[in-house]
Protein backbone atom coordinates (compact mmCIF):
# COMPACT_ATOMS: atom_id res chain seq x y z
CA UNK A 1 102.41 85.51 99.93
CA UNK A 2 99.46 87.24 99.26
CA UNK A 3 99.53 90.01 96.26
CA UNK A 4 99.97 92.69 98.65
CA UNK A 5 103.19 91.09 100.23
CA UNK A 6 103.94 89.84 96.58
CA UNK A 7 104.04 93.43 94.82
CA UNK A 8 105.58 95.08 98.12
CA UNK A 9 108.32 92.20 98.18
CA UNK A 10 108.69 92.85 93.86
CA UNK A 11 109.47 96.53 94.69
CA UNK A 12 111.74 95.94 97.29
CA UNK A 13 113.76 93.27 96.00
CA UNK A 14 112.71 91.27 98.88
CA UNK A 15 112.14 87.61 97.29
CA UNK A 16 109.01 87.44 96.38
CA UNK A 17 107.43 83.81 95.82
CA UNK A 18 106.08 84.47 92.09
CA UNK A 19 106.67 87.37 90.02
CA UNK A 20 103.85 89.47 90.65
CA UNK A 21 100.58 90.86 87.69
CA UNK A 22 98.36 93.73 86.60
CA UNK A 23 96.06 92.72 84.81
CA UNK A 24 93.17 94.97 85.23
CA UNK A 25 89.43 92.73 86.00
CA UNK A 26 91.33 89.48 85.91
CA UNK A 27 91.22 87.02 89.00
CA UNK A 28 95.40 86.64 88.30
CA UNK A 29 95.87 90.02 88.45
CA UNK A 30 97.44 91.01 91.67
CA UNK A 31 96.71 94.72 91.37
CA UNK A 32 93.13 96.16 92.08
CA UNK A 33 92.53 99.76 90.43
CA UNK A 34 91.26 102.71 91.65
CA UNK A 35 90.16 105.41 89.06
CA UNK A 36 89.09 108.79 89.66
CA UNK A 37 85.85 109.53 88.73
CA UNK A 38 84.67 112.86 86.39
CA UNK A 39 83.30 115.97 88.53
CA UNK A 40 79.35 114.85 89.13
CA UNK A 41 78.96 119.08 88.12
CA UNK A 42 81.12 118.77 85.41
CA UNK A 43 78.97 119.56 82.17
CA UNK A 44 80.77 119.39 78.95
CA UNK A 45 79.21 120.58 75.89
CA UNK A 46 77.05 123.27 77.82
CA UNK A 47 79.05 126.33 77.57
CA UNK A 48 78.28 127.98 74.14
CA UNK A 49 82.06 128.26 72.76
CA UNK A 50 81.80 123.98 73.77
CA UNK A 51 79.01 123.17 71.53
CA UNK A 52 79.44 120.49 69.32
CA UNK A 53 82.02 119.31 71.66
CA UNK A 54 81.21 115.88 73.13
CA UNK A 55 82.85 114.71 76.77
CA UNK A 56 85.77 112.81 76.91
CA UNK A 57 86.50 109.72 78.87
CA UNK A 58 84.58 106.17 79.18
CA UNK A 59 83.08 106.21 82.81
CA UNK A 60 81.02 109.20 82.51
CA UNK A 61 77.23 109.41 82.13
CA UNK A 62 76.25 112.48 80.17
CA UNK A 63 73.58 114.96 80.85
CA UNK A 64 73.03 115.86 77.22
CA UNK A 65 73.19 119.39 76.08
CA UNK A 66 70.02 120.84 74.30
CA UNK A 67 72.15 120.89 70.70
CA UNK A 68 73.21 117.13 71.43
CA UNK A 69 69.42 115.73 71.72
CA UNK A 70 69.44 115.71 68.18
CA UNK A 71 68.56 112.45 67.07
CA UNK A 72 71.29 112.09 65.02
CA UNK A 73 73.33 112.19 67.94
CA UNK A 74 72.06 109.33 69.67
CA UNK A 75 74.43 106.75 68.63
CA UNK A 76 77.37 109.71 69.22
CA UNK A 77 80.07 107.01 70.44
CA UNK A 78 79.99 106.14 66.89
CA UNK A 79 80.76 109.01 65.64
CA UNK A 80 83.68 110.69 64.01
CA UNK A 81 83.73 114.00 66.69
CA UNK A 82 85.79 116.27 68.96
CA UNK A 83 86.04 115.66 72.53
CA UNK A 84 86.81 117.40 75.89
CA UNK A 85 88.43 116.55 78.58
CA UNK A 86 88.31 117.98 82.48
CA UNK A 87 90.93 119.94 81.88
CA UNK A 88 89.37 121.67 78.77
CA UNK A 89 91.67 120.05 76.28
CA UNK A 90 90.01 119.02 72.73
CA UNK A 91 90.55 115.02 71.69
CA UNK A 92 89.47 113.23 68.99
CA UNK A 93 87.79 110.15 67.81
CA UNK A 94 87.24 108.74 65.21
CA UNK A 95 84.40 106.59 65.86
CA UNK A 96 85.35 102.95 66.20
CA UNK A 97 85.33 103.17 70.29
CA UNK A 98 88.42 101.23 70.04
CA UNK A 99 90.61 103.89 71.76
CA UNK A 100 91.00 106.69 73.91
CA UNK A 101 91.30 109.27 70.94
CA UNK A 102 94.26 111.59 69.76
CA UNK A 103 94.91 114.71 71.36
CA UNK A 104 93.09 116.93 69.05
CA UNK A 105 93.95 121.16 68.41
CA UNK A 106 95.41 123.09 71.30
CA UNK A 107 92.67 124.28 74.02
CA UNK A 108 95.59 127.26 75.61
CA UNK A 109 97.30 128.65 71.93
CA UNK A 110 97.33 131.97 74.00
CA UNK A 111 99.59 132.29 77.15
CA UNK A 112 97.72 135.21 77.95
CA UNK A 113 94.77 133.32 78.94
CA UNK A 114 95.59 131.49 80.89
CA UNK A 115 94.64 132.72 84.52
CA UNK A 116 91.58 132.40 83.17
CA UNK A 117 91.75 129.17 81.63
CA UNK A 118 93.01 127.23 84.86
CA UNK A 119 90.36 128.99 86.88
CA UNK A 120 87.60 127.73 84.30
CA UNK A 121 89.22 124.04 83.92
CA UNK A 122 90.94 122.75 86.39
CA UNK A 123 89.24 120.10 87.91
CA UNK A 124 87.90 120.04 92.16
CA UNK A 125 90.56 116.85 93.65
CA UNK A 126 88.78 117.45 97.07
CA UNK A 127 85.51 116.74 95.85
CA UNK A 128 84.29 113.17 97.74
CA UNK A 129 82.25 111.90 94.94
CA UNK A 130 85.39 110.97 92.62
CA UNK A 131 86.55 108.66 95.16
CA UNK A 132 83.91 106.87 96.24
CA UNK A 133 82.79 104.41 93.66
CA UNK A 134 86.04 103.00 93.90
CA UNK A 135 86.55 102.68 97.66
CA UNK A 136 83.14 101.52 98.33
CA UNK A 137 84.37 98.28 95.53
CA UNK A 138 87.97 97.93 96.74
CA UNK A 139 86.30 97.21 100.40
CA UNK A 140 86.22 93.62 99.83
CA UNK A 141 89.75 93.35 98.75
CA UNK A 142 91.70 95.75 100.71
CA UNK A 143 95.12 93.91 102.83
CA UNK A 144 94.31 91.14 99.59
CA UNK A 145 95.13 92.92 96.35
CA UNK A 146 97.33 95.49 95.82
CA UNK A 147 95.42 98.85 95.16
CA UNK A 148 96.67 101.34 93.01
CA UNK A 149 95.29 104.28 92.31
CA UNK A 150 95.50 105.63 89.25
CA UNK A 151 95.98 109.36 88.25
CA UNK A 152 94.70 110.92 85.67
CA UNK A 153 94.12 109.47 83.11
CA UNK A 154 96.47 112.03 81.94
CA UNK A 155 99.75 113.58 84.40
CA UNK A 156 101.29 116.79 84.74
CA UNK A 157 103.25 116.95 81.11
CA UNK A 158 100.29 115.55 79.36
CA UNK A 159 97.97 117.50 80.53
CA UNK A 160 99.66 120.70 79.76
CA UNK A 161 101.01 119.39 75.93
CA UNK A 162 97.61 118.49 75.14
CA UNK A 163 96.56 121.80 76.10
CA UNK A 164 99.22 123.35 74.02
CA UNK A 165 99.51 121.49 71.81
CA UNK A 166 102.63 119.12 71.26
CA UNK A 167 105.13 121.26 69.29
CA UNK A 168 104.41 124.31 71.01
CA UNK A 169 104.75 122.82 74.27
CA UNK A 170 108.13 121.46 73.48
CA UNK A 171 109.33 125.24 72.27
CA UNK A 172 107.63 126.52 75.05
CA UNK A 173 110.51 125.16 77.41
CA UNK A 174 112.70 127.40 75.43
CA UNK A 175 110.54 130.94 74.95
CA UNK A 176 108.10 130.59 78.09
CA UNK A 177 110.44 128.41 80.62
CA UNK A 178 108.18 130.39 83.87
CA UNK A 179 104.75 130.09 82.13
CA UNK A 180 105.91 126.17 81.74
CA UNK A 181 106.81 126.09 85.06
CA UNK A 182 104.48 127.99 86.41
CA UNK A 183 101.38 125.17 84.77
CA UNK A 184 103.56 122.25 85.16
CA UNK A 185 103.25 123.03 89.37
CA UNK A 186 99.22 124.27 89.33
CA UNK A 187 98.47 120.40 87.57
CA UNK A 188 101.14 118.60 89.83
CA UNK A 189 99.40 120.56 92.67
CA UNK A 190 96.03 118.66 91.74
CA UNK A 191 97.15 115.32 91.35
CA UNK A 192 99.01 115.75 95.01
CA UNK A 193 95.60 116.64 96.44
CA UNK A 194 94.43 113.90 94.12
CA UNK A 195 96.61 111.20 95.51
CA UNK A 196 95.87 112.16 99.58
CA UNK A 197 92.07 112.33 98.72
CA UNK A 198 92.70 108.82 97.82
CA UNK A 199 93.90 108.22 101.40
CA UNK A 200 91.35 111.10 103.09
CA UNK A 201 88.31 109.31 101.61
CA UNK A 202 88.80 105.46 102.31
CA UNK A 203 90.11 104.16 99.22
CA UNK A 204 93.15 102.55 100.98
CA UNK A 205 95.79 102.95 98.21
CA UNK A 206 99.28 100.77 98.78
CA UNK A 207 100.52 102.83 96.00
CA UNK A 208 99.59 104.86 92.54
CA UNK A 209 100.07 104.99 88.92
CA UNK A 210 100.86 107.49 86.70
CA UNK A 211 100.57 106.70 82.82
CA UNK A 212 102.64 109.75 81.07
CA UNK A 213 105.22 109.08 77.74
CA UNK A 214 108.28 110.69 78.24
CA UNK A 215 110.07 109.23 74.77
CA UNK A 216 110.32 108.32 71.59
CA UNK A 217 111.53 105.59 69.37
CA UNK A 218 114.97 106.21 70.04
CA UNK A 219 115.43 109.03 72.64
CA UNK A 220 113.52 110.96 75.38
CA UNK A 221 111.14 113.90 74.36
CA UNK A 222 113.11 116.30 76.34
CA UNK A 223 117.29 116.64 76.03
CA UNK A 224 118.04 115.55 79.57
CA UNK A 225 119.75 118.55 80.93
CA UNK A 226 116.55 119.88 80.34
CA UNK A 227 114.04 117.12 81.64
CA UNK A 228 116.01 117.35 85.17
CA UNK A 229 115.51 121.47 85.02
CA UNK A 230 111.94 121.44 84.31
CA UNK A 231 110.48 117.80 85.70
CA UNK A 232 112.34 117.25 88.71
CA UNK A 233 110.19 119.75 90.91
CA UNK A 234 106.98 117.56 89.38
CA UNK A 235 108.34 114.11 90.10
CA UNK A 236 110.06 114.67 93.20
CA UNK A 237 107.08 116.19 94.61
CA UNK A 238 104.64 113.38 93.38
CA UNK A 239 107.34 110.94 94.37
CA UNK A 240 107.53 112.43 97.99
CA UNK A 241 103.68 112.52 98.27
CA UNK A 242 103.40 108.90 97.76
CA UNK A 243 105.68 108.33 100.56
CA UNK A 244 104.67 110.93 102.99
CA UNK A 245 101.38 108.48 102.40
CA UNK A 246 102.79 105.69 103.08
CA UNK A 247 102.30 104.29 99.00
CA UNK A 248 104.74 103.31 96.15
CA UNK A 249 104.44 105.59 93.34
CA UNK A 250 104.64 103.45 89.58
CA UNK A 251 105.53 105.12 86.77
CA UNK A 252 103.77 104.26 82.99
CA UNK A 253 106.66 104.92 80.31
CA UNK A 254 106.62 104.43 76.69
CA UNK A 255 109.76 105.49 74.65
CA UNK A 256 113.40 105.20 75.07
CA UNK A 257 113.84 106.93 78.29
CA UNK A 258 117.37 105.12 79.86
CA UNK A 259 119.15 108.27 79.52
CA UNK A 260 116.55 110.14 81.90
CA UNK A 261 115.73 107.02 84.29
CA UNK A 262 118.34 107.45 86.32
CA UNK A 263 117.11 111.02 86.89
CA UNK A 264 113.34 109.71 88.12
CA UNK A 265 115.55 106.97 90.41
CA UNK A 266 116.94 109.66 92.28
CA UNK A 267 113.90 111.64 92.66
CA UNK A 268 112.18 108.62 94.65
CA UNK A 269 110.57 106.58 91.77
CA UNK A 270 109.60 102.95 93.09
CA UNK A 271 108.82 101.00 90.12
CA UNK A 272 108.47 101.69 86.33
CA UNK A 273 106.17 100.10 83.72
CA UNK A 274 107.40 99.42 80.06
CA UNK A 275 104.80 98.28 77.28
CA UNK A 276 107.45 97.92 74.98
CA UNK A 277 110.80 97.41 76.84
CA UNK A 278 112.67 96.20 74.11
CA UNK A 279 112.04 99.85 72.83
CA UNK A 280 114.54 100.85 75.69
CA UNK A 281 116.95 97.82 74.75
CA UNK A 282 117.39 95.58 77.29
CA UNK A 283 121.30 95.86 77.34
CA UNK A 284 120.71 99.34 78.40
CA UNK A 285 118.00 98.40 80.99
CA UNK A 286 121.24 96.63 82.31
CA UNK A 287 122.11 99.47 85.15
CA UNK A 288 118.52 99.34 86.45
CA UNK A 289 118.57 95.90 87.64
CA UNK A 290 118.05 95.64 91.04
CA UNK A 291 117.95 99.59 91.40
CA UNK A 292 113.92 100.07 90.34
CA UNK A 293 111.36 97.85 89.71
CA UNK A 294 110.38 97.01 86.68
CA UNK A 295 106.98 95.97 85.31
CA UNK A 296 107.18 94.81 81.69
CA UNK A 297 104.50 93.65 78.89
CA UNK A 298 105.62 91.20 76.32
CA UNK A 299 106.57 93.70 73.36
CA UNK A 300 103.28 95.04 72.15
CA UNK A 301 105.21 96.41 69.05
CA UNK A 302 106.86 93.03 67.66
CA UNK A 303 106.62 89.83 69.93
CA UNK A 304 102.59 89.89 71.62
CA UNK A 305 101.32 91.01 68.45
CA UNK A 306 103.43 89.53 65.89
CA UNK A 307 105.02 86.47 67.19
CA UNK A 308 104.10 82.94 68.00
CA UNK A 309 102.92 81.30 71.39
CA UNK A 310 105.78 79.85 71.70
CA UNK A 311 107.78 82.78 71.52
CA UNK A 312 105.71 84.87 73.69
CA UNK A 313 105.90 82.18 76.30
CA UNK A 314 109.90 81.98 76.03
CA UNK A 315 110.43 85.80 75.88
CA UNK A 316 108.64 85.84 79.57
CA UNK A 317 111.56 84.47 80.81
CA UNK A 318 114.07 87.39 79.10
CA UNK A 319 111.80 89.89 81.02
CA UNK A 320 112.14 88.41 83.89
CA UNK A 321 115.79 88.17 83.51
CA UNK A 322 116.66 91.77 81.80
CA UNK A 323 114.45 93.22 83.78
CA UNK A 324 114.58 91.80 87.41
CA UNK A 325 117.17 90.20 89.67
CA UNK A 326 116.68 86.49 91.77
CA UNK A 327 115.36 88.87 94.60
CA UNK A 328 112.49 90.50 92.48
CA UNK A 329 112.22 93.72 90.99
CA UNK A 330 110.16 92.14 87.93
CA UNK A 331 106.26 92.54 87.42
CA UNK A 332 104.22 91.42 84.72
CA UNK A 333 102.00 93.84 83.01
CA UNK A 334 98.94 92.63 80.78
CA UNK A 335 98.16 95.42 78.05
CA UNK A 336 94.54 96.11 78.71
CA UNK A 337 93.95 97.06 75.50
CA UNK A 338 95.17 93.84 73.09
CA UNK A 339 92.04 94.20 70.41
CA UNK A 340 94.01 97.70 69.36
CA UNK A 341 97.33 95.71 68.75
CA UNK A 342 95.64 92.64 67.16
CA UNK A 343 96.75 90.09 69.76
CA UNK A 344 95.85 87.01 69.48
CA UNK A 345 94.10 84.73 72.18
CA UNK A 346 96.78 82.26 72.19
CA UNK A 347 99.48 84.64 72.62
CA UNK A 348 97.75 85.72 75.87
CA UNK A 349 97.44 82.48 77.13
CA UNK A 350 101.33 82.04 75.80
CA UNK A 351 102.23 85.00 78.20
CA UNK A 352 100.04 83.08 81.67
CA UNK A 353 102.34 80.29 80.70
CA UNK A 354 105.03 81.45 80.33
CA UNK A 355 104.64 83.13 84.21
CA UNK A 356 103.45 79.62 85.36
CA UNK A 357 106.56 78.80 83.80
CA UNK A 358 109.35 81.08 84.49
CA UNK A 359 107.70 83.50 87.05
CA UNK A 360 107.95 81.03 90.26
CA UNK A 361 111.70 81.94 91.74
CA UNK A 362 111.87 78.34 93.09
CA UNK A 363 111.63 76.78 90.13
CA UNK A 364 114.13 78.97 88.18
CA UNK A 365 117.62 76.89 87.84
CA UNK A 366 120.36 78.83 89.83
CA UNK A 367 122.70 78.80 86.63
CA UNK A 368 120.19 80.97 84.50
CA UNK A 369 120.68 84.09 86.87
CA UNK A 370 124.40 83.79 85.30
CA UNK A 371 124.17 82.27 82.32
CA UNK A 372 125.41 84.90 79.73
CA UNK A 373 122.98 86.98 78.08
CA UNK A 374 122.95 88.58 74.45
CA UNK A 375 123.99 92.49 74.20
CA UNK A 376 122.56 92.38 70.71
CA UNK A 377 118.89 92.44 70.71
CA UNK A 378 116.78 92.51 67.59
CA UNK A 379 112.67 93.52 68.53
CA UNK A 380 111.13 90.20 66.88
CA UNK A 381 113.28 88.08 67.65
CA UNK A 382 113.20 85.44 70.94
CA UNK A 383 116.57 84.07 71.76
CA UNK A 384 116.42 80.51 72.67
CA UNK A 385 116.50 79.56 77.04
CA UNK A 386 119.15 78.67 79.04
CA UNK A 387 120.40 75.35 78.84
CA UNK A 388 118.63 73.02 81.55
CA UNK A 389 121.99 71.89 83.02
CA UNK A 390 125.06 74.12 83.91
């Protein structure tokens, strides 16, 4: 198969040959990206309630406001400072240029404005330019890797927390259910035009991506009876989209979201990516199998950063078990970012071997499908394999 047919095959539980990878710039990675570009008018830092505000997002060459040629601002990646985003909502950094930033103070705390603020912020999707340096580089590769675009960097809840602010946002569903509502669809309405200028302007997605946290530790962000009021009108529709294009639509989760998967199932939700899936449990993962996709990382909160090759190899096999069936529905996800979590070369190469390993379905022993399987997990630690013989 070639990654195309391997990721399509993944999704549909169609036996793929090898369990299938993302992992963004790499030659194994069977997934090509395609990121939307900033607004070439977009000028952060100009208006005069922005100054001192610096533009958010790693891709974007800035034309420097008069108060930012300073010469102390010259270096300005390096400094601790407040950021905006497209959608006019305030970040910060703290300097390091390890990470994206925190979402900083709210950029709405008034209800009242905003009309005005959506008119001022939210971004152009039809505008060619945001496409283009993408498709023009996925030309080469199109029909050979998988190409998924990728919204955002930020989706519909997000978006509209950040601008909010997190607590706010989450009493908003309670004392301003229509404003939520009524911002949830304008940004859902963008990335929909987002996702079919994707298709309008050559970029040839076979599906998209969607990072956006829906739980905690040990429970979803929203109760939910309440997720399936508010969210199913902004899934469904993305969902829906994605088809109507012909594309898969994946799903970035962090958190402990099994009580409101089934929910994003029904909607139309092809596959869903875990960084941490042991923060889900894999006992309660159970259900899934064989019902949704599911990409997985080796746990970036315990195992990949924490553990030893040799566990990081063996726990590839557990994903693909707890995760997938012997038809598919398993894909391996490198976390791009593995200088924030401290992982270690060798348990990188751990995780490639343990795929060479365990992630070709011919060479998987029949008897480990049904060889019984642990309903008490503990994070850090890596039960041993099956035994090579039934």
């Amino acid at each position: 198969m070639n990654s195309v047919e391997r990721v399509k095959a993944a999704i549909h539980f169609s036996n793929p040959d090898k369990v299938p990878i993302i992992n963004y710039g790499k030659a194994n990675s069977d997934v090509f990206p395609l990121l939307t570009m900033p607004s070439k008018d977009w000028k952060p830092g100009h208006a005069e309630d922005e100054k001192g505000l610096f533009p958010h997002g790693e891709t974007f060459e800035w034309d420097k406001p008069e108060w930012a040629k300073n010469s102390k601002y010259d270096n300005w990646k390096k400094l601790k400072r407040e950021e905006i985003d497209e959608w006019g909502c305030i970040w910060n950094r703290t300097g390091s240029g390890d990470t994206m930033g925190h979402p900083g103070r709210p950029s709405l705390p008034d209800w009242s404005k905003l009309d005005e603020y959506l008119e001022r912020y939210t971004p152009n999707a039809e505008e060619k330019s945001k496409y283009s340096t993408f498709a023009k580089m996925s030309e080469s590769v199109v029909g050979k890797k998988y190409l998924m675009a990728i919204l955002g960097p930020h989706a519909p809840l997000s978006v509209a927390m950040n601008m909010r602010g997190f607590t706010n946002f989450l009493m908003d569903h309670r004392r301003n259910p229509d404003k939520v509502k009524f911002l949830l669809e304008h940004i859902t309405e963008y990335f929909t035009k987002n996702m079919k200028m994707w298709v309008k302007y050559g970029g040839n997605p076979d599906g998209f991506f969607m990072y956006e946290d829906l739980g905690t530790q040990d429970r979803s962000l929203i109760n939910p009876k309440m997720f399936k009021k508010f969210y199913e009108p902004i899934y469904r529709t993305l969902y829906e989209t994605a088809h109507d294009l012909k594309c898969e639509f994946h799903h970035h989760c962090c958190g402990k979201i099994d009580k409101i998967l089934p929910f994003l199932i029904e909607w139309g939700l092809d596959a869903i990516e875990f960084d941490s899936p042991r923060m889900t449990r894999y006992p309660d993962l159970e259900q899934f199998r064989g019902k949704i996709m599911m990409w997985g990382c080796v746990n970036i909160q315990t195992i990949y950063p924490q553990g030893t090759p040799e566990e990081c190899e063996r726990e590839v096999w557990h994903m693909v078990r707890n995760l997938g069936t012997s038809e598919g529905g398993y894909g391996a996800y490198f976390y791009p970012q593995v200088g924030q979590i401290n992982v270690s070369k060798e348990n990188i190469i751990a995780f490639k071997k343990g795929l060479r390993k365990y992630g070709n379905y011919l060479n998987i022993p029949r008897h480990w499908w049904t060889h019984p399987i642990s309903k008490e997990w503990k994070d850090d630690i890596v039960p041993p394999l099956p035994p090579q013989n039934p």
